[in-house]
PDB file of N, CA and C in Angstrom:
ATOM      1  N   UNK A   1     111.774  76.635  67.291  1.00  0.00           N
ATOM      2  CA  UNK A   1     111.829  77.303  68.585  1.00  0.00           C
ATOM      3  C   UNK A   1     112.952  76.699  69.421  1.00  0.00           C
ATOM      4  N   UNK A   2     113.484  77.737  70.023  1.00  0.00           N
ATOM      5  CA  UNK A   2     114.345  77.142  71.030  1.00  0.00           C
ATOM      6  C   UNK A   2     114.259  76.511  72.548  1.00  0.00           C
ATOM      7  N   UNK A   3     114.706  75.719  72.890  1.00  0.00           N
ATOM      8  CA  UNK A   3     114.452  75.013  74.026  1.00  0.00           C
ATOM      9  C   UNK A   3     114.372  75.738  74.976  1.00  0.00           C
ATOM     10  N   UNK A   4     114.555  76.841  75.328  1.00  0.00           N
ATOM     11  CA  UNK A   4     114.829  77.840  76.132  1.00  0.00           C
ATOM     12  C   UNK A   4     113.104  78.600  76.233  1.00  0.00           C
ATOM     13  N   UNK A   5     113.063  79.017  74.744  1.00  0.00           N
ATOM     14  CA  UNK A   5     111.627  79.658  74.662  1.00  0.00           C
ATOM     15  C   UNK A   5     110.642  78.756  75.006  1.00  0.00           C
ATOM     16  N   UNK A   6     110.139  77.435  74.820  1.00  0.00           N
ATOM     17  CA  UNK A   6     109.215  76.585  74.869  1.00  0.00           C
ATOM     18  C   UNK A   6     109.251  76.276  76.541  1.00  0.00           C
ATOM     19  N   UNK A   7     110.481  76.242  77.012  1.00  0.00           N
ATOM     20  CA  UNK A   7     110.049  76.585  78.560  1.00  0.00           C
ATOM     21  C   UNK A   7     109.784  77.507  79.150  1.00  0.00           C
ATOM     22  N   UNK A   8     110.028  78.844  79.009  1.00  0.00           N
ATOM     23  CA  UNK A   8     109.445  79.878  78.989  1.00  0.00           C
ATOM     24  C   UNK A   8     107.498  79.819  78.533  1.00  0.00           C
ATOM     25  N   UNK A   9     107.685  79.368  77.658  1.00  0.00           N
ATOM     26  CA  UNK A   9     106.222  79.679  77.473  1.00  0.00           C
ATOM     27  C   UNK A   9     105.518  78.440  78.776  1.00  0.00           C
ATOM     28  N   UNK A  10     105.647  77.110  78.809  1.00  0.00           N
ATOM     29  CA  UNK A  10     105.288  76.292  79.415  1.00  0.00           C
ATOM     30  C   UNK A  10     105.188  77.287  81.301  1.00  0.00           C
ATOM     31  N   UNK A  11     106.221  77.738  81.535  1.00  0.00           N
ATOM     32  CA  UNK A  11     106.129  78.647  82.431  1.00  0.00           C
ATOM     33  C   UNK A  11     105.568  79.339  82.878  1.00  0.00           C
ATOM     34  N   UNK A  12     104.727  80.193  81.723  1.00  0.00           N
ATOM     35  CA  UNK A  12     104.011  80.858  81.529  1.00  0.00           C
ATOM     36  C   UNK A  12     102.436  80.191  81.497  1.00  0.00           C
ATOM     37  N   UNK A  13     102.109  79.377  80.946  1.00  0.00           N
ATOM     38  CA  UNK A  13     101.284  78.553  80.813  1.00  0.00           C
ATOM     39  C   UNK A  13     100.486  78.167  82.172  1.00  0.00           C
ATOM     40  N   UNK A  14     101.468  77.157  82.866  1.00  0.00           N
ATOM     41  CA  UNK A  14     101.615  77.037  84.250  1.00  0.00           C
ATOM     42  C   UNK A  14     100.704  77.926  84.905  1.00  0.00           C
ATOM     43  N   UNK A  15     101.615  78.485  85.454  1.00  0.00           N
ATOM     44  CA  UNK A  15     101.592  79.783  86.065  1.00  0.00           C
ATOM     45  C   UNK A  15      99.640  80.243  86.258  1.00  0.00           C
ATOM     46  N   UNK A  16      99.345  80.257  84.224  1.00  0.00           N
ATOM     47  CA  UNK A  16      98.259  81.321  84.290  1.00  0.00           C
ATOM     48  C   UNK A  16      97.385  80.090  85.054  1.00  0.00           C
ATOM     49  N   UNK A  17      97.663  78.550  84.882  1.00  0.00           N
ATOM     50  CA  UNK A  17      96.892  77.418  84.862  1.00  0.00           C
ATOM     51  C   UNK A  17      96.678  77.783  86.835  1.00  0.00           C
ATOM     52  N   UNK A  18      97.559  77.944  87.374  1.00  0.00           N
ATOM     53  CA  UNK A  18      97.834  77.637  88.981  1.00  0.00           C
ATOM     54  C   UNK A  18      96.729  78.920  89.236  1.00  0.00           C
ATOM     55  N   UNK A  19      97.108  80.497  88.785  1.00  0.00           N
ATOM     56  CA  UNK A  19      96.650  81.574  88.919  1.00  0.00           C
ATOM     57  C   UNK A  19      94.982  81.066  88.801  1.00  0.00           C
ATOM     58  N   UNK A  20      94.683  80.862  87.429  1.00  0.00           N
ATOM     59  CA  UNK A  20      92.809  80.544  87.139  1.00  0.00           C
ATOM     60  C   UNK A  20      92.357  79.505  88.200  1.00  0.00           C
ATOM     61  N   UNK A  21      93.158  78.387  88.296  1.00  0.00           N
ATOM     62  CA  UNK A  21      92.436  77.743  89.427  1.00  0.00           C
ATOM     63  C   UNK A  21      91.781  78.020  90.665  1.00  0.00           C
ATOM     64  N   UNK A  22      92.984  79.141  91.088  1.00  0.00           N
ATOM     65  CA  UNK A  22      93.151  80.019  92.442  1.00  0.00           C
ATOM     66  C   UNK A  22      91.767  80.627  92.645  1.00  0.00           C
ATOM     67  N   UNK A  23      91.678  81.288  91.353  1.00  0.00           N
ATOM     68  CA  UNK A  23      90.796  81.708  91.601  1.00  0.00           C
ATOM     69  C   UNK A  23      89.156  81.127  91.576  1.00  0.00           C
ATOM     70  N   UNK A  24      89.321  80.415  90.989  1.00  0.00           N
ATOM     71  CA  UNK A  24      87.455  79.711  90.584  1.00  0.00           C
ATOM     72  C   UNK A  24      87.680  78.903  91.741  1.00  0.00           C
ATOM     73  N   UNK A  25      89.060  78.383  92.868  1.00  0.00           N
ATOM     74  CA  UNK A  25      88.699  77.742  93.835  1.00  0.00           C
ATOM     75  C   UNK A  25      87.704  78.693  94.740  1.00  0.00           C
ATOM     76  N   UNK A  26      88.342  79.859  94.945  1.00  0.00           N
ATOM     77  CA  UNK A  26      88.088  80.875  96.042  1.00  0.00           C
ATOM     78  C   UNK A  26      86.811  81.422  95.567  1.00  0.00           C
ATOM     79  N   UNK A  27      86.505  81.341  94.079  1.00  0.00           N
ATOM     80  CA  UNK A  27      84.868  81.712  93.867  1.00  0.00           C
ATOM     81  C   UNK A  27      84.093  80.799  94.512  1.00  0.00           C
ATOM     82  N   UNK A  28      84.295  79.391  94.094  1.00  0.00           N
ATOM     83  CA  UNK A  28      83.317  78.235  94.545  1.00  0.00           C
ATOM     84  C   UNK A  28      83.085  78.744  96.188  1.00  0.00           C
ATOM     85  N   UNK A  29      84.253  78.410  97.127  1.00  0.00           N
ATOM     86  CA  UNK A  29      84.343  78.572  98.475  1.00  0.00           C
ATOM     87  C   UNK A  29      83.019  79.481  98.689  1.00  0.00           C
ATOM     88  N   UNK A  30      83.363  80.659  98.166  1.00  0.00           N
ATOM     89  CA  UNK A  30      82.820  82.011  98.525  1.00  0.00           C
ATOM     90  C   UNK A  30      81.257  81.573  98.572  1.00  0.00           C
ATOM     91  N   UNK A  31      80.621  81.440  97.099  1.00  0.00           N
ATOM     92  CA  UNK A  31      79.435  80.686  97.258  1.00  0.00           C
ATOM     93  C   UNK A  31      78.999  79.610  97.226  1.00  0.00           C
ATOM     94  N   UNK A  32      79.238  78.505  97.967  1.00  0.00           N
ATOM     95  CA  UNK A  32      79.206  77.337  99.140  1.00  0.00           C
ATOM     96  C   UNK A  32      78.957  78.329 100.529  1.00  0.00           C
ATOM     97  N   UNK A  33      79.667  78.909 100.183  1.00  0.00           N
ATOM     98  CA  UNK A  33      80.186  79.523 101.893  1.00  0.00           C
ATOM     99  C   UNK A  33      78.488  80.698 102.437  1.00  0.00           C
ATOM    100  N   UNK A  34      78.208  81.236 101.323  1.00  0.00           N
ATOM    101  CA  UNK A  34      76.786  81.805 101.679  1.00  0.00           C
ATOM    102  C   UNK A  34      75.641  80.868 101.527  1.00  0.00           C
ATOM    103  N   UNK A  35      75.681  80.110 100.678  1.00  0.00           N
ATOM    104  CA  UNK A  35      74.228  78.834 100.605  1.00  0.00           C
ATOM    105  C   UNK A  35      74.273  78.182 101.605  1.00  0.00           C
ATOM    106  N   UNK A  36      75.210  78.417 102.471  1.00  0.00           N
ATOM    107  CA  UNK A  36      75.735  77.300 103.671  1.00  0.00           C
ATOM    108  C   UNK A  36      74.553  78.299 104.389  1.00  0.00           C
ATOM    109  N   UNK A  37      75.336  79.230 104.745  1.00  0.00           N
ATOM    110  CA  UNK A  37      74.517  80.742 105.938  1.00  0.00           C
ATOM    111  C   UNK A  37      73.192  80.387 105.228  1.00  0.00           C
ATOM    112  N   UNK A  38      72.976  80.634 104.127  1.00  0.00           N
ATOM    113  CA  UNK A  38      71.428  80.980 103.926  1.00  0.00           C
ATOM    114  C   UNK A  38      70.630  79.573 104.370  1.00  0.00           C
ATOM    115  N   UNK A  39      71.056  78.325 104.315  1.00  0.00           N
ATOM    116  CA  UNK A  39      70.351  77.380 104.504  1.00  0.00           C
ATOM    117  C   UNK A  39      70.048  77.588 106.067  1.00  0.00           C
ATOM    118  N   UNK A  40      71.110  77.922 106.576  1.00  0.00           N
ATOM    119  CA  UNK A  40      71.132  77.703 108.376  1.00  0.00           C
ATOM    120  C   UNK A  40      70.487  78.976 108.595  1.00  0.00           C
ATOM    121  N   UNK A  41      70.071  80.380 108.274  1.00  0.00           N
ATOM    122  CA  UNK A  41      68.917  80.931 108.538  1.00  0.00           C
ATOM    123  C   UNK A  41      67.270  80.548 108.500  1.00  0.00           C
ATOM    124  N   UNK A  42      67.580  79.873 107.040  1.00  0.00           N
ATOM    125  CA  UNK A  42      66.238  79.882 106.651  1.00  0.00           C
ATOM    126  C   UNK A  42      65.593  78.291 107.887  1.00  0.00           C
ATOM    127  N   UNK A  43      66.853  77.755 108.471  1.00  0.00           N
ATOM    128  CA  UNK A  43      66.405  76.550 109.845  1.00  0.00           C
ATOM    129  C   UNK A  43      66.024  77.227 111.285  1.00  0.00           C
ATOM    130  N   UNK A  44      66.739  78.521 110.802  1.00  0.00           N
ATOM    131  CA  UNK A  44      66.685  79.071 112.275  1.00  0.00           C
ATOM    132  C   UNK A  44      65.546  79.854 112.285  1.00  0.00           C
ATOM    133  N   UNK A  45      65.454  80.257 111.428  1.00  0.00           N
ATOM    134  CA  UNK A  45      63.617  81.289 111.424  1.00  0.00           C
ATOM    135  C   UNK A  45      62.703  79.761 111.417  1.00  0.00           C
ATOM    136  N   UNK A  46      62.322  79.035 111.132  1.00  0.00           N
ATOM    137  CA  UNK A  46      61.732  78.067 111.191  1.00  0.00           C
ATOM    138  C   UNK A  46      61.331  76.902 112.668  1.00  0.00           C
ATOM    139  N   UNK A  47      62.804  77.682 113.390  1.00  0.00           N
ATOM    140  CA  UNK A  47      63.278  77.058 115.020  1.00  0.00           C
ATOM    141  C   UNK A  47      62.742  78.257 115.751  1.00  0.00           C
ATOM    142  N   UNK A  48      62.457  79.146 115.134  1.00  0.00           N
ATOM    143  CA  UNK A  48      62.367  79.903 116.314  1.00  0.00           C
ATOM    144  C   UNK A  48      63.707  81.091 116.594  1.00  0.00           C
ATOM    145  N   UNK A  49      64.672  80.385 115.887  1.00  0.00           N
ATOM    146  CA  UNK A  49      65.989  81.372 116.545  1.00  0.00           C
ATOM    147  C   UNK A  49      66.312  82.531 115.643  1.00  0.00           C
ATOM    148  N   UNK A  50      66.832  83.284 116.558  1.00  0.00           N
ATOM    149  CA  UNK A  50      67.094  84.415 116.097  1.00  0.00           C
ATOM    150  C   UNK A  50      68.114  84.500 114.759  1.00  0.00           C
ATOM    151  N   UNK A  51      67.932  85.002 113.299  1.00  0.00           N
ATOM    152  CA  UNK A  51      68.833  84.773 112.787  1.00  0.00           C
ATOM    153  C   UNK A  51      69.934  85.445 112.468  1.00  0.00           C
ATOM    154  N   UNK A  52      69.808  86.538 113.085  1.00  0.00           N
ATOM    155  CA  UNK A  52      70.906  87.517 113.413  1.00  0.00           C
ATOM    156  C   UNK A  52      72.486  86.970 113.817  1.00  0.00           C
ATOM    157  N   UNK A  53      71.861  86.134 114.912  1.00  0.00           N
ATOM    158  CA  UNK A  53      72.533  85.381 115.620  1.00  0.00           C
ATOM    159  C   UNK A  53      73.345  84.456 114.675  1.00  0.00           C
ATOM    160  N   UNK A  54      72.793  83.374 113.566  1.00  0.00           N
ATOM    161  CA  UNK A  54      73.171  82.596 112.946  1.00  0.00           C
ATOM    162  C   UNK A  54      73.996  83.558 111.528  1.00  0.00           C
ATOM    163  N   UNK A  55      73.616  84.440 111.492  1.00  0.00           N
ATOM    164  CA  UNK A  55      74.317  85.059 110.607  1.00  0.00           C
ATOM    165  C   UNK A  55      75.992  85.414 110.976  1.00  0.00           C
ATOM    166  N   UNK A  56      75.677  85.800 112.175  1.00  0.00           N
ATOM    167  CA  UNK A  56      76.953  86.365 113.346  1.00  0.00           C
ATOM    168  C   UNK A  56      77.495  84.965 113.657  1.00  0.00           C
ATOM    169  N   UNK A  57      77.175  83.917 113.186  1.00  0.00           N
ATOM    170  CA  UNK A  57      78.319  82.788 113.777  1.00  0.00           C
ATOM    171  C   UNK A  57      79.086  82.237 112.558  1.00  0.00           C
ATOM    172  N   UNK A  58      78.456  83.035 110.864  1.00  0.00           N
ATOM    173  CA  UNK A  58      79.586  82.512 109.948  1.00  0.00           C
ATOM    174  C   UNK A  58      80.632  83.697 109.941  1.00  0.00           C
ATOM    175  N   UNK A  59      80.485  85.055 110.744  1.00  0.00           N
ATOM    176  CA  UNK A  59      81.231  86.472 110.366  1.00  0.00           C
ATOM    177  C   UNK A  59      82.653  86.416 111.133  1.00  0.00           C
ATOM    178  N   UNK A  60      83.367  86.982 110.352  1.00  0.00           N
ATOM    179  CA  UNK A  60      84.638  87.623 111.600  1.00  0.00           C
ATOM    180  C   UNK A  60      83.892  88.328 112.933  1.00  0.00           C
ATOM    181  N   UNK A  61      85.324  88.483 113.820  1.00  0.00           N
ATOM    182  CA  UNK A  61      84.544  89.187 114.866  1.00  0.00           C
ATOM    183  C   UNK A  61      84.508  90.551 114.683  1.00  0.00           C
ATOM    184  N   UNK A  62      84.960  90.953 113.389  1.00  0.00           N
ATOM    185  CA  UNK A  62      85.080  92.829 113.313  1.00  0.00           C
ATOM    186  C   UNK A  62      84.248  93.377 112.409  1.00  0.00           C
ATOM    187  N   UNK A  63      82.938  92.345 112.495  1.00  0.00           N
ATOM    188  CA  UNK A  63      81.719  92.618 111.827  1.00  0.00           C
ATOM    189  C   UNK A  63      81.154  93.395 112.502  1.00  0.00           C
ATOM    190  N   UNK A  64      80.790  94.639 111.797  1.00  0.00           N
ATOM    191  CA  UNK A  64      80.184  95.812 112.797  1.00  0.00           C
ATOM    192  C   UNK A  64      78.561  95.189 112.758  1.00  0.00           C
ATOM    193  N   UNK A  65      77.920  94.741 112.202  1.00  0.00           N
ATOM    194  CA  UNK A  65      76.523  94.120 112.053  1.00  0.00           C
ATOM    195  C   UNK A  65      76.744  93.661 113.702  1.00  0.00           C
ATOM    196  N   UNK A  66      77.441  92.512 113.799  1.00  0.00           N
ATOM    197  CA  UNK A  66      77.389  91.475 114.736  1.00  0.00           C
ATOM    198  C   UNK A  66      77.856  91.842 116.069  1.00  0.00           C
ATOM    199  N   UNK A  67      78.943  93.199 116.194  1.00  0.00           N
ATOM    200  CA  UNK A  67      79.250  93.713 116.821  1.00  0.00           C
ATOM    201  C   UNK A  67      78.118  94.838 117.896  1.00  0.00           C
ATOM    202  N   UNK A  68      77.071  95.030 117.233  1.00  0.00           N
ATOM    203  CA  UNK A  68      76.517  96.199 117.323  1.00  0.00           C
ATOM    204  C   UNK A  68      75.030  95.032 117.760  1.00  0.00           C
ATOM    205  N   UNK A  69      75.025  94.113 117.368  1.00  0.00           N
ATOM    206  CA  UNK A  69      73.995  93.034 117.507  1.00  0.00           C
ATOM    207  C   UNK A  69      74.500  92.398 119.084  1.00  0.00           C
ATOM    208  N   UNK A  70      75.987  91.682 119.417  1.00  0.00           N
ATOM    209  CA  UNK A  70      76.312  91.391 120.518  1.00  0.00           C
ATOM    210  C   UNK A  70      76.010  92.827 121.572  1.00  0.00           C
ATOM    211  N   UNK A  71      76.642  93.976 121.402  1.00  0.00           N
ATOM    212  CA  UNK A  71      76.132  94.950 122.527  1.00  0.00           C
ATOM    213  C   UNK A  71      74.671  95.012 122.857  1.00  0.00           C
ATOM    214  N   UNK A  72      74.131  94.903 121.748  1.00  0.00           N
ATOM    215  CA  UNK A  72      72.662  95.118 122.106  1.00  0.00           C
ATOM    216  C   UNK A  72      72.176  93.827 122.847  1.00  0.00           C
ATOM    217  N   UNK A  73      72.915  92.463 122.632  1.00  0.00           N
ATOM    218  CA  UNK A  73      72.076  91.607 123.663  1.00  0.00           C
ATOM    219  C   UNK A  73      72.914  91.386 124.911  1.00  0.00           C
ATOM    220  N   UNK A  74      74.043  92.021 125.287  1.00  0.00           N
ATOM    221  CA  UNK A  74      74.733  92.263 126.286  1.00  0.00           C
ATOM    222  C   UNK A  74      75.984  91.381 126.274  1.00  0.00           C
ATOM    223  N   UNK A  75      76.223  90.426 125.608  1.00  0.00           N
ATOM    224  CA  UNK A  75      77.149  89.721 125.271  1.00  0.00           C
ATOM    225  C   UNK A  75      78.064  89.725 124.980  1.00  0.00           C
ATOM    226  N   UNK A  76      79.571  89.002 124.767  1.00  0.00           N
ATOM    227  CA  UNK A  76      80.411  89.461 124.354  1.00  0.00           C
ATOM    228  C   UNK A  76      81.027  87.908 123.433  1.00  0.00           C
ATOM    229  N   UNK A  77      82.316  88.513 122.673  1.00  0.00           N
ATOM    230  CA  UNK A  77      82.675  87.407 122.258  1.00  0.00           C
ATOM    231  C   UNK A  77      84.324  87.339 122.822  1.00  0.00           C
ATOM    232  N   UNK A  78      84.131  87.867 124.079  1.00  0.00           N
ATOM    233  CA  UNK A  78      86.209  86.897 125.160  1.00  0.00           C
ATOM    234  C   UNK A  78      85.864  85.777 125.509  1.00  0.00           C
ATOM    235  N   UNK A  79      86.310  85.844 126.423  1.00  0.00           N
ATOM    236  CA  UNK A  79      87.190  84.963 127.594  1.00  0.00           C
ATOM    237  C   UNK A  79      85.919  85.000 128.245  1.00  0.00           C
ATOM    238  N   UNK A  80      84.894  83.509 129.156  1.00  0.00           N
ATOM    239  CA  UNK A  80      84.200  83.609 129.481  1.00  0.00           C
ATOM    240  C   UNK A  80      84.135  83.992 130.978  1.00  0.00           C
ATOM    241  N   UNK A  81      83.459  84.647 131.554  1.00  0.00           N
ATOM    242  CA  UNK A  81      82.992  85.347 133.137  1.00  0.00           C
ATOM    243  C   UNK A  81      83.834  84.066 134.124  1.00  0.00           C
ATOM    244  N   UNK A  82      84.411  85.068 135.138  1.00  0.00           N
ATOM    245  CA  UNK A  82      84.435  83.721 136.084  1.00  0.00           C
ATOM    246  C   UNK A  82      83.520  83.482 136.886  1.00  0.00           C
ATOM    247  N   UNK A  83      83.640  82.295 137.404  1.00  0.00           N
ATOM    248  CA  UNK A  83      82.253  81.813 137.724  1.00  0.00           C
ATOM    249  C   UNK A  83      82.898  81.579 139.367  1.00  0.00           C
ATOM    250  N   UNK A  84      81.643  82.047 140.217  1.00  0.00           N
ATOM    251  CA  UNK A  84      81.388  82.868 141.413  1.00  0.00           C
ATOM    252  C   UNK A  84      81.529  81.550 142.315  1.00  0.00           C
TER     253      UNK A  84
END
């Protein structure tokens, strides 16, 4: 083989090595990232608190769930009220 091809392949190699990581990092994250939420519900039904609420504090804000959950308790998520 030529020196040329064997870096090419190593390149290639690489590459798929950086790509697979990428991804089984961003799997792990993903679920860490819900056992996290589910633990902190299953504290908050246990507290008393609403877990709607705790659900709505791991979400973006363009979660229509959480969105539709803040109108209904009158709340918002800006800039806080000025104070009188």
């Amino acid at each position: 083989m030529s020196d040329l091809r064997k870096d090419i392949i190593g390149i290639i190699i690489a590459t798929a090595i950086v790509f697979i990581t990428a991804i089984i990092s961003i799997t792990v994250y993903n679920v860490n990232d819900r056992a996290l939420m589910s633990k902190n519900i299953d504290a908050a039904i246990a507290k008393g608190v609403d877990p709607v609420a705790v659900r709505c504090s791991f979400v973006q804000q363009t979660d229509t769930i959480c969105v539709a959950y803040a109108a209904a308790q009158g709340s918002h998520t800006g800039s806080p009220s000025p104070k009188k």
